[in-house]
N, C-alpha and C. Protein backbone atom coordinates (compact mmCIF):
# COMPACT_ATOMS: atom_id res chain seq x y z
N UNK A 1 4.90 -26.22 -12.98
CA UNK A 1 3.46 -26.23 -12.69
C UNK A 1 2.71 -27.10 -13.68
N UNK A 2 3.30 -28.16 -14.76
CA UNK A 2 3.16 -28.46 -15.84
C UNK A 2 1.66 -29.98 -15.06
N UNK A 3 1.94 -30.02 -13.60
CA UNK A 3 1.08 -30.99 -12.92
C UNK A 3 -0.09 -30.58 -12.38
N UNK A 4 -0.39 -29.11 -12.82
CA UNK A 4 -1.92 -28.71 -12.58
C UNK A 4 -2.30 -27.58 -13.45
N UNK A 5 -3.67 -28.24 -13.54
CA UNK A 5 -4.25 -27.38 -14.25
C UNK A 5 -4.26 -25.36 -14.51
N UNK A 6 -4.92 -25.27 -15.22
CA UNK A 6 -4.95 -23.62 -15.83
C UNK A 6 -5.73 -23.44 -14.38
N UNK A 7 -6.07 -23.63 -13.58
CA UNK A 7 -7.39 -23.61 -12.91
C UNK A 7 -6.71 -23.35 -11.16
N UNK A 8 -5.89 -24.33 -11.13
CA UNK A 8 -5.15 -24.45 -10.10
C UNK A 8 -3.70 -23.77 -9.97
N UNK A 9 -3.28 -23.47 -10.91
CA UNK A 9 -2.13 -22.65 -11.48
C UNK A 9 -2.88 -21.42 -10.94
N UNK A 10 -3.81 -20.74 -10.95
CA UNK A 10 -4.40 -19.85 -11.32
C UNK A 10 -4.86 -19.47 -9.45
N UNK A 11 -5.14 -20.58 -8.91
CA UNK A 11 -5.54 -20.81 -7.43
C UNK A 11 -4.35 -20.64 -6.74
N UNK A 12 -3.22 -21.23 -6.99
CA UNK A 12 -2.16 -20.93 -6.21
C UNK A 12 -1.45 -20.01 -6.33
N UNK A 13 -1.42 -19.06 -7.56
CA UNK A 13 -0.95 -17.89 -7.80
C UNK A 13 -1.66 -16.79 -6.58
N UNK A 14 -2.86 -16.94 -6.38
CA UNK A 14 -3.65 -15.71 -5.82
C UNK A 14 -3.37 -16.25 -4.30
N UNK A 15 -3.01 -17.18 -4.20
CA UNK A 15 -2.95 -17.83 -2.70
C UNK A 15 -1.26 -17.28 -2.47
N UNK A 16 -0.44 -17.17 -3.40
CA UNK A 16 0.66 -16.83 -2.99
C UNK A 16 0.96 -15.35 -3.01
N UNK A 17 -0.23 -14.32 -3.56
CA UNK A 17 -0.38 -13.21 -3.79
C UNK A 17 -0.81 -12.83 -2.86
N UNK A 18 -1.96 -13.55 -2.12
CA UNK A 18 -2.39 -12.81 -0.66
C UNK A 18 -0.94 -13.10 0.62
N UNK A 19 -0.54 -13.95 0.54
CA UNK A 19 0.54 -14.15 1.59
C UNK A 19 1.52 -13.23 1.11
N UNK A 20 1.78 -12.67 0.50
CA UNK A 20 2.87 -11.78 0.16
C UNK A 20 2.62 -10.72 0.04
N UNK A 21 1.23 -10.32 -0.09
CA UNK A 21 1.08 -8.94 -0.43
C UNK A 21 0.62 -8.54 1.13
N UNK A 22 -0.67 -9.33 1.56
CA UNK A 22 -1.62 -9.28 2.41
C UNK A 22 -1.60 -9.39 3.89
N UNK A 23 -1.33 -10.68 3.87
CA UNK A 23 -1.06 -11.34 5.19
C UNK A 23 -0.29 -12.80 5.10
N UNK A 24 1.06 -12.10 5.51
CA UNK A 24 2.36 -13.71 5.63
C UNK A 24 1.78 -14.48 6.85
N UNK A 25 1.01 -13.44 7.79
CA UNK A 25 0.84 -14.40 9.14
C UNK A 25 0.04 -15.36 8.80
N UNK A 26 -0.70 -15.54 7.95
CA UNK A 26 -1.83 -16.29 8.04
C UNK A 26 -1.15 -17.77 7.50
N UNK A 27 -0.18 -17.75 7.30
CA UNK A 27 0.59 -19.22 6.85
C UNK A 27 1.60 -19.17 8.07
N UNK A 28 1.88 -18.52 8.64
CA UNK A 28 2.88 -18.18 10.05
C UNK A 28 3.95 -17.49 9.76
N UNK A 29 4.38 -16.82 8.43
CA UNK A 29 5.60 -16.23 8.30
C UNK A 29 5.63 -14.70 8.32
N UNK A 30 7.26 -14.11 8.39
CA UNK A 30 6.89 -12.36 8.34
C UNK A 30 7.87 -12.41 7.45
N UNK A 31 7.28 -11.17 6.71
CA UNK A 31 8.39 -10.67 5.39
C UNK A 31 8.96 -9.49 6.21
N UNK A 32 10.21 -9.55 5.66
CA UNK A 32 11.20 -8.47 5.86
C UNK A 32 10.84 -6.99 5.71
N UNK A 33 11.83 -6.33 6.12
CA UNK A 33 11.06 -5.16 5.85
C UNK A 33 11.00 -4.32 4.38
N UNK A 34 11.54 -5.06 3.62
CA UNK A 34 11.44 -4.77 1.95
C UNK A 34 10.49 -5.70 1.25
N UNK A 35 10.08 -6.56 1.83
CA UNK A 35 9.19 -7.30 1.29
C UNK A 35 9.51 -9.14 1.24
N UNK A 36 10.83 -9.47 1.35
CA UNK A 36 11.29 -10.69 0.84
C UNK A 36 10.93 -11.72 2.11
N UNK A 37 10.94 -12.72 1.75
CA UNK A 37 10.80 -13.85 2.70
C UNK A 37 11.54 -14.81 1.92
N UNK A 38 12.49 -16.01 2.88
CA UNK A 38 13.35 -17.00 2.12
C UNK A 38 12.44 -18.09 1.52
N UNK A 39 12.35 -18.24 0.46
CA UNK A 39 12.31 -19.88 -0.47
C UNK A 39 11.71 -20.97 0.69
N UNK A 40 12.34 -21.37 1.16
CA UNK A 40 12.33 -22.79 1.84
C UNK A 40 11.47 -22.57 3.40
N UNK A 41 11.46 -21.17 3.78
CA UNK A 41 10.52 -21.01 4.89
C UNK A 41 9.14 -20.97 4.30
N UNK A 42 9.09 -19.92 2.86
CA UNK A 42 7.69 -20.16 2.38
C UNK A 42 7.04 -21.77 2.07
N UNK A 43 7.98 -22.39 0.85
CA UNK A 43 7.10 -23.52 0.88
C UNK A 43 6.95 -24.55 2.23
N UNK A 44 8.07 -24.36 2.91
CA UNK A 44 7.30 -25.13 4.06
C UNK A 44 6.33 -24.65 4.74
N UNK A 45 6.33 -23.46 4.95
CA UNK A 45 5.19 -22.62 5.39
C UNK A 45 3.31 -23.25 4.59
N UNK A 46 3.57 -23.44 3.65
CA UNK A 46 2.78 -23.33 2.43
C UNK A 46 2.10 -24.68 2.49
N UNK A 47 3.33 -25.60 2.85
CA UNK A 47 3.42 -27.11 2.88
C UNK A 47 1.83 -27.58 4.06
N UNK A 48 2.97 -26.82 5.11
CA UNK A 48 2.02 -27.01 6.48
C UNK A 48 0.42 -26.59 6.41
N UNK A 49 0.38 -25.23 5.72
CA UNK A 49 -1.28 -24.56 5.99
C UNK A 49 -1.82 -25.60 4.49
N UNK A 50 -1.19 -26.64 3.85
CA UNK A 50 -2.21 -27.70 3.15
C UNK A 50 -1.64 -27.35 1.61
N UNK A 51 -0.92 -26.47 1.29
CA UNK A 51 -0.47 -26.05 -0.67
C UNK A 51 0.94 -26.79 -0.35
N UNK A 52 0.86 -27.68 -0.74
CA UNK A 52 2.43 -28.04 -0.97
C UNK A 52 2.77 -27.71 -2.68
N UNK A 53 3.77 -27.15 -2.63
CA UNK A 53 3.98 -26.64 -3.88
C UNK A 53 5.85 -26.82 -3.79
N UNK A 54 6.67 -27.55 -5.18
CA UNK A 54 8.11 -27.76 -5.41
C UNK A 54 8.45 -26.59 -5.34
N UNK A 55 9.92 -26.77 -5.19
CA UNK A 55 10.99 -25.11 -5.83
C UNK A 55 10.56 -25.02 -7.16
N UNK A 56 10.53 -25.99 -7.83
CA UNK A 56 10.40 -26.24 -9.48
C UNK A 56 9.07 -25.33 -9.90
N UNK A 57 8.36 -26.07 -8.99
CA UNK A 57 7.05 -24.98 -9.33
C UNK A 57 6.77 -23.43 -9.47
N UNK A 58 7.27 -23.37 -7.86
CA UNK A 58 7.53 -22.07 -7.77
C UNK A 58 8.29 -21.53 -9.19
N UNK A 59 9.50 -21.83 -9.27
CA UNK A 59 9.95 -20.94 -10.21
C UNK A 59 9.04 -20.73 -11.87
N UNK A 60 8.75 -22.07 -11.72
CA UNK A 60 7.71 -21.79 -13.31
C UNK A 60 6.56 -20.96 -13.13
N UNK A 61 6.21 -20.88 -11.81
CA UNK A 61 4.86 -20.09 -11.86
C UNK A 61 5.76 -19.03 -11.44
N UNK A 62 6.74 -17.87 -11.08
CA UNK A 62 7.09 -16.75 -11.33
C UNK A 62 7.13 -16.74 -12.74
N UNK A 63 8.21 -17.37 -13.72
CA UNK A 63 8.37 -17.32 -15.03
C UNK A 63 7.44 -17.04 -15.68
N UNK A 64 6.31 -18.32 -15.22
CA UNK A 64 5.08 -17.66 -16.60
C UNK A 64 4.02 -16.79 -16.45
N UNK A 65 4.37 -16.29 -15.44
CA UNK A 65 3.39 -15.41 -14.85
C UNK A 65 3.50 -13.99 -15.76
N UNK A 66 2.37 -13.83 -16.48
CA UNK A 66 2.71 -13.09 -17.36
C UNK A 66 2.32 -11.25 -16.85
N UNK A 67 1.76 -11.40 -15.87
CA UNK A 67 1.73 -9.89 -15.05
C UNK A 67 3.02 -9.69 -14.32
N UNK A 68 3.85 -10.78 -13.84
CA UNK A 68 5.37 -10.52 -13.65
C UNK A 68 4.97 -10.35 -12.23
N UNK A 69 4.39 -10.87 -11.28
CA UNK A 69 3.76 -10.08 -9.99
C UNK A 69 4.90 -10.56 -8.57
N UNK A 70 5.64 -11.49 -8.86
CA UNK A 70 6.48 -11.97 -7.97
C UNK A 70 8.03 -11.71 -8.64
N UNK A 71 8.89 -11.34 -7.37
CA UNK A 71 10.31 -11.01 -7.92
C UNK A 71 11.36 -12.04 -7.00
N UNK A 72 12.58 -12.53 -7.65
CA UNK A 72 13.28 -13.16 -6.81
C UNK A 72 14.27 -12.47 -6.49
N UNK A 73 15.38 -12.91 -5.32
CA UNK A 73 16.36 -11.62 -5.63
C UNK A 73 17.91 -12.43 -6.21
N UNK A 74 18.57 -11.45 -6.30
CA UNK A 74 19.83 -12.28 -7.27
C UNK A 74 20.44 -13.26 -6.93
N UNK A 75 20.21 -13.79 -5.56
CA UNK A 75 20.81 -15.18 -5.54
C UNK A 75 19.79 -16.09 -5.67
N UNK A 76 18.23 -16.00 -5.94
CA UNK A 76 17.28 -16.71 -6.08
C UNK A 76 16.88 -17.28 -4.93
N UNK A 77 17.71 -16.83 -3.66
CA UNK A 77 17.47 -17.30 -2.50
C UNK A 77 15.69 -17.29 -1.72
N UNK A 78 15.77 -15.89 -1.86
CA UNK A 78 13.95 -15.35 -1.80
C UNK A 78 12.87 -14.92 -2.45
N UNK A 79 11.87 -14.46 -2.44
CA UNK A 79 11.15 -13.98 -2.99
C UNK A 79 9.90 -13.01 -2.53
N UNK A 80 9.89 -12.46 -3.11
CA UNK A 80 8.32 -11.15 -2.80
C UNK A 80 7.61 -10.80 -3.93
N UNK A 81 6.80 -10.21 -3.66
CA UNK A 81 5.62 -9.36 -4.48
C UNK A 81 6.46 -8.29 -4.91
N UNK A 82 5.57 -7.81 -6.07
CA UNK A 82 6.54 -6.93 -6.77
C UNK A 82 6.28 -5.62 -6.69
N UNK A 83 4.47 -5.47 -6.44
CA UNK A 83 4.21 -4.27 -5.59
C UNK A 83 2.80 -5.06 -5.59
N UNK A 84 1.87 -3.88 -4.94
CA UNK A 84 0.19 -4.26 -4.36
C UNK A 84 0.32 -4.64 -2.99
N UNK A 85 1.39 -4.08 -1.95
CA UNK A 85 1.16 -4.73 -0.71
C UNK A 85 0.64 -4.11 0.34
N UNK A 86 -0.83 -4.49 0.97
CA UNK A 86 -0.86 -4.02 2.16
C UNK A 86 -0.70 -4.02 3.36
N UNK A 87 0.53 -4.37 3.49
CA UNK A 87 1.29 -4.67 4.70
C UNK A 87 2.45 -4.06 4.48
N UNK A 88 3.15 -3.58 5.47
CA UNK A 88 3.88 -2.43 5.61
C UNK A 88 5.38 -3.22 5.07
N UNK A 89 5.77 -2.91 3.94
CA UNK A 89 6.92 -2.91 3.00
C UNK A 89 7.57 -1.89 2.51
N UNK A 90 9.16 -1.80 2.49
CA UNK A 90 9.69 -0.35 1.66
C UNK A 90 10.23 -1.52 0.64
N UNK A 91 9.60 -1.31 -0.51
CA UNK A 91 10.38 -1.81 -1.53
C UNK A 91 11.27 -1.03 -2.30
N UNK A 92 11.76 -0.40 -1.61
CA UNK A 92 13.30 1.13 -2.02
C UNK A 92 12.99 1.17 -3.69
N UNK A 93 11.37 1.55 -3.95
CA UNK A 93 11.36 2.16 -5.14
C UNK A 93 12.23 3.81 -5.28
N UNK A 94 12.65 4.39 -6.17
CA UNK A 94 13.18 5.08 -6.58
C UNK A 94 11.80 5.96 -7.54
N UNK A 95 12.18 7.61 -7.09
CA UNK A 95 11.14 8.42 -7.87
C UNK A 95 11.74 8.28 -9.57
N UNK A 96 10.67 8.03 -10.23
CA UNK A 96 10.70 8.01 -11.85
C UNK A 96 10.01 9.15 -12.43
N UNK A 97 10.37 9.51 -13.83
CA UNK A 97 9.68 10.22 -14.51
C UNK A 97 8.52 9.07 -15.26
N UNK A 98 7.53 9.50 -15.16
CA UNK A 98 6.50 8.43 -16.04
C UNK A 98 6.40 9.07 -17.60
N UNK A 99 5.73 8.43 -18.74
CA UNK A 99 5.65 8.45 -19.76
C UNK A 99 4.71 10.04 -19.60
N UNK A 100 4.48 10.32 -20.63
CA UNK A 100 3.14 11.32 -20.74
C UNK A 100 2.05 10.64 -20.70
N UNK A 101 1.80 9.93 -20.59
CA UNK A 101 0.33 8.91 -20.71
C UNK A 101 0.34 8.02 -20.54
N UNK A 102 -0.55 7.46 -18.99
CA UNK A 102 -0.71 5.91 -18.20
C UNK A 102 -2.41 5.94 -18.35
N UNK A 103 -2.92 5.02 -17.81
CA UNK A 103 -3.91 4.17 -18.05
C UNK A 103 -4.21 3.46 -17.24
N UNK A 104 -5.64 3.53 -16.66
CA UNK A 104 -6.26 2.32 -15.30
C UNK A 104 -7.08 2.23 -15.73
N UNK A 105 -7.19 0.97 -15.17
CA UNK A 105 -8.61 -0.30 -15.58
C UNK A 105 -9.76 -0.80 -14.47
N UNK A 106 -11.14 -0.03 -14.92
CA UNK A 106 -11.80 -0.14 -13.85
C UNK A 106 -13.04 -0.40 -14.55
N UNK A 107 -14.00 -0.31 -13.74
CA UNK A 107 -15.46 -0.74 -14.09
C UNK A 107 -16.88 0.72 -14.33
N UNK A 108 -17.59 0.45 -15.54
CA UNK A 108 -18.54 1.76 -15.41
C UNK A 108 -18.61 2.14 -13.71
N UNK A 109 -19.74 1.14 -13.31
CA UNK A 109 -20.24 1.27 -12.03
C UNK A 109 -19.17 2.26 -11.04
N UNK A 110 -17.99 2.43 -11.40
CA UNK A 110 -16.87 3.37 -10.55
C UNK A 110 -16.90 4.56 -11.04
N UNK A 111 -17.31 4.73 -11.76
CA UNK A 111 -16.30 6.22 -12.83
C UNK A 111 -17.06 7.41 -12.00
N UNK A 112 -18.27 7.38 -11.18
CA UNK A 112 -19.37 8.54 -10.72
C UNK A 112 -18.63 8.88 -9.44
N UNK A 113 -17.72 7.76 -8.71
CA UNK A 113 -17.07 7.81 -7.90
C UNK A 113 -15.74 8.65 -7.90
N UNK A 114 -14.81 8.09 -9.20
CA UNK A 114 -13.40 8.29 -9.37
C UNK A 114 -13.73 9.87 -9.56
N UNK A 115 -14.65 10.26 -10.74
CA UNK A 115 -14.97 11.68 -10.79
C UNK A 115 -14.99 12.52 -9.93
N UNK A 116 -15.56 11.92 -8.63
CA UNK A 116 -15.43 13.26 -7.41
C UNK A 116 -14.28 12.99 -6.68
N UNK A 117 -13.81 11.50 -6.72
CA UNK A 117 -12.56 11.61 -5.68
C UNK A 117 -11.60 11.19 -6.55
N UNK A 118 -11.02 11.22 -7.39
CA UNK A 118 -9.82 10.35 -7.92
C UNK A 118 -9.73 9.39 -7.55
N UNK A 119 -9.08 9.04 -8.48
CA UNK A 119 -8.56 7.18 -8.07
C UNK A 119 -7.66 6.68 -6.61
N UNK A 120 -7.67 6.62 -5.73
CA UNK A 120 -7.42 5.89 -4.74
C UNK A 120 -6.93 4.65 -4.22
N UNK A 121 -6.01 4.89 -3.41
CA UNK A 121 -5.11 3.61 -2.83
C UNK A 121 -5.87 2.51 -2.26
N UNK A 122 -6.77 2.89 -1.94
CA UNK A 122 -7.38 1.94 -1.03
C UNK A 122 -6.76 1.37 0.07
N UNK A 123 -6.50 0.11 0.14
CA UNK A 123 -6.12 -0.72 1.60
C UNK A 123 -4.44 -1.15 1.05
N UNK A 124 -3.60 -0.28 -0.14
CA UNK A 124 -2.87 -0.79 -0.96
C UNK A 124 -1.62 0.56 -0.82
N UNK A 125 -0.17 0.50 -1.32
CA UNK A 125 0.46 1.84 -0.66
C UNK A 125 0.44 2.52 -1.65
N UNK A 126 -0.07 2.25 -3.03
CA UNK A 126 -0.08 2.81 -4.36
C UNK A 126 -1.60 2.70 -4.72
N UNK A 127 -1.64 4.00 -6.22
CA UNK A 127 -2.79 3.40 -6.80
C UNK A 127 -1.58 2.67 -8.37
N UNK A 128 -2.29 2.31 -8.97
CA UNK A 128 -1.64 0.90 -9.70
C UNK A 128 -2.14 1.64 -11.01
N UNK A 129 -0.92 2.08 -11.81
CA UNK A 129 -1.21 2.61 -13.40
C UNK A 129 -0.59 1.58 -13.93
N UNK A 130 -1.55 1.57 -15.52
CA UNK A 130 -0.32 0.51 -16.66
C UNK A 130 -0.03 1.68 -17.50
N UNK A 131 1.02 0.81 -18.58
CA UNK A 131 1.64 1.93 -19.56
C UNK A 131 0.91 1.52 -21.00
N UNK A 132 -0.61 0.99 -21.28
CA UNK A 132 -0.32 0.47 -21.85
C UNK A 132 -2.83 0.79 -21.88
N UNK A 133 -3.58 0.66 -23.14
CA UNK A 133 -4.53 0.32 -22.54
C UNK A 133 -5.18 -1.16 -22.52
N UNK A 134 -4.68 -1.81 -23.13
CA UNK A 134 -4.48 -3.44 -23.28
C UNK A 134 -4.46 -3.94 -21.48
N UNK A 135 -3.28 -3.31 -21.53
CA UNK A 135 -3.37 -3.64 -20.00
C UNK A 135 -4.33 -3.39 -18.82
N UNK A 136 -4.35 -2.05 -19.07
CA UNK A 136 -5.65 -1.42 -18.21
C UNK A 136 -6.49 -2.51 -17.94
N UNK A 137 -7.12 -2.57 -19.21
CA UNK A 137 -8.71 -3.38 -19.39
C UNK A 137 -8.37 -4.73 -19.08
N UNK A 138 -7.38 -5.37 -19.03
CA UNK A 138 -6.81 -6.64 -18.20
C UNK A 138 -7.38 -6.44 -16.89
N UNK A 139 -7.06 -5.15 -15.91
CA UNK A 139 -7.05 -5.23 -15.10
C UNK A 139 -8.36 -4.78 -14.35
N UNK A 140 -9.11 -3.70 -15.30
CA UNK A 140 -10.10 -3.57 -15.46
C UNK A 140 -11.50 -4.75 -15.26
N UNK A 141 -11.20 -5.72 -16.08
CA UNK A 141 -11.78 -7.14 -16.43
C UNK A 141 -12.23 -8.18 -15.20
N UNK A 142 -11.09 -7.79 -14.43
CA UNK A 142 -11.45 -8.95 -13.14
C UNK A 142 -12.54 -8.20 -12.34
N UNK A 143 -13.22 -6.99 -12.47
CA UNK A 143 -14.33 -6.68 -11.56
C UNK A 143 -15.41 -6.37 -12.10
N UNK A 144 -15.50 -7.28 -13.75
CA UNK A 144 -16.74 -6.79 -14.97
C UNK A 144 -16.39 -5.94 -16.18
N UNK A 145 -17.00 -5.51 -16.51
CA UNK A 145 -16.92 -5.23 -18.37
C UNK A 145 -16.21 -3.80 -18.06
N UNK A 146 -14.82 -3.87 -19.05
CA UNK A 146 -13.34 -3.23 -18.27
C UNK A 146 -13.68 -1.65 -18.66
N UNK A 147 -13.32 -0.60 -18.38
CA UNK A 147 -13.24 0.71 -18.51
C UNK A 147 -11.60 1.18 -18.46
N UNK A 148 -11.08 1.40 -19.22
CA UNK A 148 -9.63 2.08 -19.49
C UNK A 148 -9.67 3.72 -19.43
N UNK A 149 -9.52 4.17 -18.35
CA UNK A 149 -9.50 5.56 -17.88
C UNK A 149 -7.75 6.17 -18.56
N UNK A 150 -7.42 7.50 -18.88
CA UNK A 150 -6.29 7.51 -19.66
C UNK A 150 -6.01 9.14 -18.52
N UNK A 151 -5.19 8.56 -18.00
CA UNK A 151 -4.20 9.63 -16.83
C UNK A 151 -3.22 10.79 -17.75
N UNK A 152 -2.94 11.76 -17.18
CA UNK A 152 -2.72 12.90 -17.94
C UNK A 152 -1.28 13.00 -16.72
N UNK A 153 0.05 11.78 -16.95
CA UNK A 153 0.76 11.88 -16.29
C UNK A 153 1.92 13.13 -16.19
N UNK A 154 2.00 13.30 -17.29
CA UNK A 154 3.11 14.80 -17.46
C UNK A 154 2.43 15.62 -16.72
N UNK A 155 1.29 16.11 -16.55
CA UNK A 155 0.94 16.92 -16.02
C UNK A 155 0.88 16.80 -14.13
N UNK A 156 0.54 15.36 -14.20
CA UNK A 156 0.95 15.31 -12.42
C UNK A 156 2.01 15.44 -12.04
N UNK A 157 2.73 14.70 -12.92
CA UNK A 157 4.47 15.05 -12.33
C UNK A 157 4.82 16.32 -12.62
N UNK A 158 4.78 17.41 -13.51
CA UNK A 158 5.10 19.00 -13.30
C UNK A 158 4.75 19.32 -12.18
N UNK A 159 3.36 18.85 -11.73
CA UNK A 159 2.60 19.41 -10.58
C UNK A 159 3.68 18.82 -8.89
N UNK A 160 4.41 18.70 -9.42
CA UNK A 160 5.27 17.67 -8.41
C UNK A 160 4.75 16.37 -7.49
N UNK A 161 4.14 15.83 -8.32
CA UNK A 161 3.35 14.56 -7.88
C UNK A 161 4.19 13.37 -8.28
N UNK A 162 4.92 12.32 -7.49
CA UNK A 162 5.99 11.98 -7.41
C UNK A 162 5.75 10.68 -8.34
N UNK A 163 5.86 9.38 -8.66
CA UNK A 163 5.48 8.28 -9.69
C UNK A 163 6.82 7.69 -9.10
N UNK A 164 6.54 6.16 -9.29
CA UNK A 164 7.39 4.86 -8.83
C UNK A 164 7.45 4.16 -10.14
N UNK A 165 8.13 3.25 -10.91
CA UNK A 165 7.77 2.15 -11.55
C UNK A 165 8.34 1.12 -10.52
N UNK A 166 7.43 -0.53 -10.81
CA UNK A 166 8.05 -1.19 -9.59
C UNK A 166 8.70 -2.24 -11.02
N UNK A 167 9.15 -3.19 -10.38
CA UNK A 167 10.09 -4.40 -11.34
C UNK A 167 9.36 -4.77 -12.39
N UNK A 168 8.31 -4.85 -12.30
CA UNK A 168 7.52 -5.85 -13.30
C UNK A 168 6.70 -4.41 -14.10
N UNK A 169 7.07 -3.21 -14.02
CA UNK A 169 6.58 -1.98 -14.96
C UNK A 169 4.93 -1.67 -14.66
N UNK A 170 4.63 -2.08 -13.77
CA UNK A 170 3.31 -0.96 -13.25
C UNK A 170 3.74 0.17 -12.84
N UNK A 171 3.60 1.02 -12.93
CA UNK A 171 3.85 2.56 -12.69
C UNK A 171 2.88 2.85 -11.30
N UNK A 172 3.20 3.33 -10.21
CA UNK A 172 2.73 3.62 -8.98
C UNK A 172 2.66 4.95 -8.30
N UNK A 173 1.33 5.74 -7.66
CA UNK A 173 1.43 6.82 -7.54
C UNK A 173 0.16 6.53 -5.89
N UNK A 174 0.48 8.02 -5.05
CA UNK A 174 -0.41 7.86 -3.97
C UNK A 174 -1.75 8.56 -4.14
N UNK A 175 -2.21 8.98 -4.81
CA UNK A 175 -3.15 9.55 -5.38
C UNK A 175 -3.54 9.99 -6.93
N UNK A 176 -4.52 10.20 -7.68
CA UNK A 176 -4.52 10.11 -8.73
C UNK A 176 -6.09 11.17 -8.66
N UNK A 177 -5.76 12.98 -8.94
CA UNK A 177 -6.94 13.43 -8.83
C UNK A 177 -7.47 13.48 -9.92
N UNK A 178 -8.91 13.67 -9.66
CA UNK A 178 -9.65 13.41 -11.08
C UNK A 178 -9.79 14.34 -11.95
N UNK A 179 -9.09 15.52 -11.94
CA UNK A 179 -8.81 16.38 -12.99
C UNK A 179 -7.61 16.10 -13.90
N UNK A 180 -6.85 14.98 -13.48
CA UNK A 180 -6.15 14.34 -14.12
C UNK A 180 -6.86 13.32 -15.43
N UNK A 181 -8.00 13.16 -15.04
CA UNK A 181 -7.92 11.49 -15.53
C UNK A 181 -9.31 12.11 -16.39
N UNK A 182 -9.44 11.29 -17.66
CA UNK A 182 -10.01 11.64 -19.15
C UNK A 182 -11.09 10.13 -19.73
N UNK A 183 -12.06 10.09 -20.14
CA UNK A 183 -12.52 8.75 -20.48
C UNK A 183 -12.64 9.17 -21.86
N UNK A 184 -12.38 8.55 -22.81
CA UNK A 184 -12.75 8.51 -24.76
C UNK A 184 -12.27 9.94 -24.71
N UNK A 185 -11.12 10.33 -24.12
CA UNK A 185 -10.90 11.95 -24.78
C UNK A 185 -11.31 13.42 -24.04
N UNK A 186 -12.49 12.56 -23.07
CA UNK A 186 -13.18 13.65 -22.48
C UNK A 186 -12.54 13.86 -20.94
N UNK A 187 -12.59 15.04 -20.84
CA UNK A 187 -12.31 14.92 -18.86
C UNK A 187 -13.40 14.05 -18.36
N UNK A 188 -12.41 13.57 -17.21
CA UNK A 188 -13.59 12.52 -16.15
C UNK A 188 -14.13 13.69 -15.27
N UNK A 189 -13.87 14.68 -14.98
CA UNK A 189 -14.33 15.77 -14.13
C UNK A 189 -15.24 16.59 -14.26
N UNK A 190 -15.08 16.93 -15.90
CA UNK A 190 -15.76 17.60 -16.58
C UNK A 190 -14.87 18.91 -17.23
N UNK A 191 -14.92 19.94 -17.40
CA UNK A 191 -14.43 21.21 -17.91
C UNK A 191 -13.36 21.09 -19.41
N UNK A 192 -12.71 22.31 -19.08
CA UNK A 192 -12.34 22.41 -20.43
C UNK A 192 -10.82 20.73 -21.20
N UNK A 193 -10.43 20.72 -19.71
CA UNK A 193 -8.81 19.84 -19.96
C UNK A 193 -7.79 20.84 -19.62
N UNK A 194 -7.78 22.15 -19.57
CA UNK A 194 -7.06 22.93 -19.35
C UNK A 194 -5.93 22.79 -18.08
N UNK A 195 -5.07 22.03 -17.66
CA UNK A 195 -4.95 21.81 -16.33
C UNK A 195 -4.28 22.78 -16.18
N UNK A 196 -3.27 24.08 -16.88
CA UNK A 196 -2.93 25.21 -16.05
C UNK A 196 -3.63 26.19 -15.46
N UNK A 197 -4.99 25.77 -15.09
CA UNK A 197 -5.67 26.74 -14.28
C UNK A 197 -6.27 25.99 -13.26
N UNK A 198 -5.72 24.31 -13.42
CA UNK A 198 -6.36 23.76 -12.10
C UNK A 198 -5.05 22.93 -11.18
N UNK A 199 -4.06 23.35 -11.13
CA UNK A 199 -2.86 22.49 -10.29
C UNK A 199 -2.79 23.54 -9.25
């Protein structure tokens, strides 16, 4: 990708993020039912709707992609998203135990929301935790001045609330209630923190 800019690097990443996550039709292709589509159908695919983009490229923009958001598979033959898809994919995640403590990145303007409903999948088959709050507020950042909410994961998973990690280590769950989730220490819900009197 060393032939375009931070700018355009940056343009074709999200252009290859919506076709993989979003909608393959809209370039004319279908991903499998795990997610993958072959190499050489995408960029020609890619070619045709006006992004012509090398193999070479491609692979440097997986490499330096430092959110890790695209996966190839071991013969390097294909490639997919690594999770965030709303289009119907089994990416044969496997149930994980998560850390005791994950972290999402969101905006003030949400928190009056997340408080009455938890955090939510939206149009997506996960809600999207990091392990990390660096990260959070990364992710936080792209919708305004970041908010790092801090998830009380041991306690969902006792509650038998199931957790994914996908390849690239976002941690993935289908709901996230807000008696779980804490801002600077405090419940986002309100009350004591006590969660054995609220599962």
């Amino acid at each position: 990708m060393s032939g375009r800019s931070s700018h355009g690097r940056t343009r074709v990443s999200r252009r290859l993020s919506f076709v993989l996550r979003h909608d393959p039709g809209s370039v004319g292709i279908s991903l499998d039912e795990k997610g993958w589509v072959d190499i050489g159908v995408l960029l020609e695919a890619l070619a045709a709707d006006g992004l012509v983009l090398t193999r070479r490229e491609l692979d440097g923009l997986v490499a330096a992609d430092d959110k890790q958001r695209f996966g190839l598979d071991e013969g390097g033959t294909r490639i997919r998203a690594n999770q965030g898809h709303s289009v119907a994919v089994d990416l044969g995640l496997a149930v994980a135990v998560p850390p005791p403590t994950l972290y999402h990145g969101t905006v003030a303007a949400a928190l009056e929301s997340i408080a009455v409903r938890g955090l939510l999948r939206g149009q997506r088959h996960h809600v999207h935790l990091s392990p990390d709050t660096a990260s959070a507020r990364r992710v936080g950042a792209r919708r305004g001045s970041p908010v790092a909410l801090t998830v009380d994961a041991a306690a969902m998973s006792e509650a038998g609330i199931p957790f994914f990690r996908s390849a690239n280590g976002v941690w993935l769950t289908a709901h996230v209630p807000a008696r779980y989730l804490a801002l600077d220490g405090a419940p986002l819900a309100g009350g004591t923190g006590d969660r054995t009197t609220r599962r």
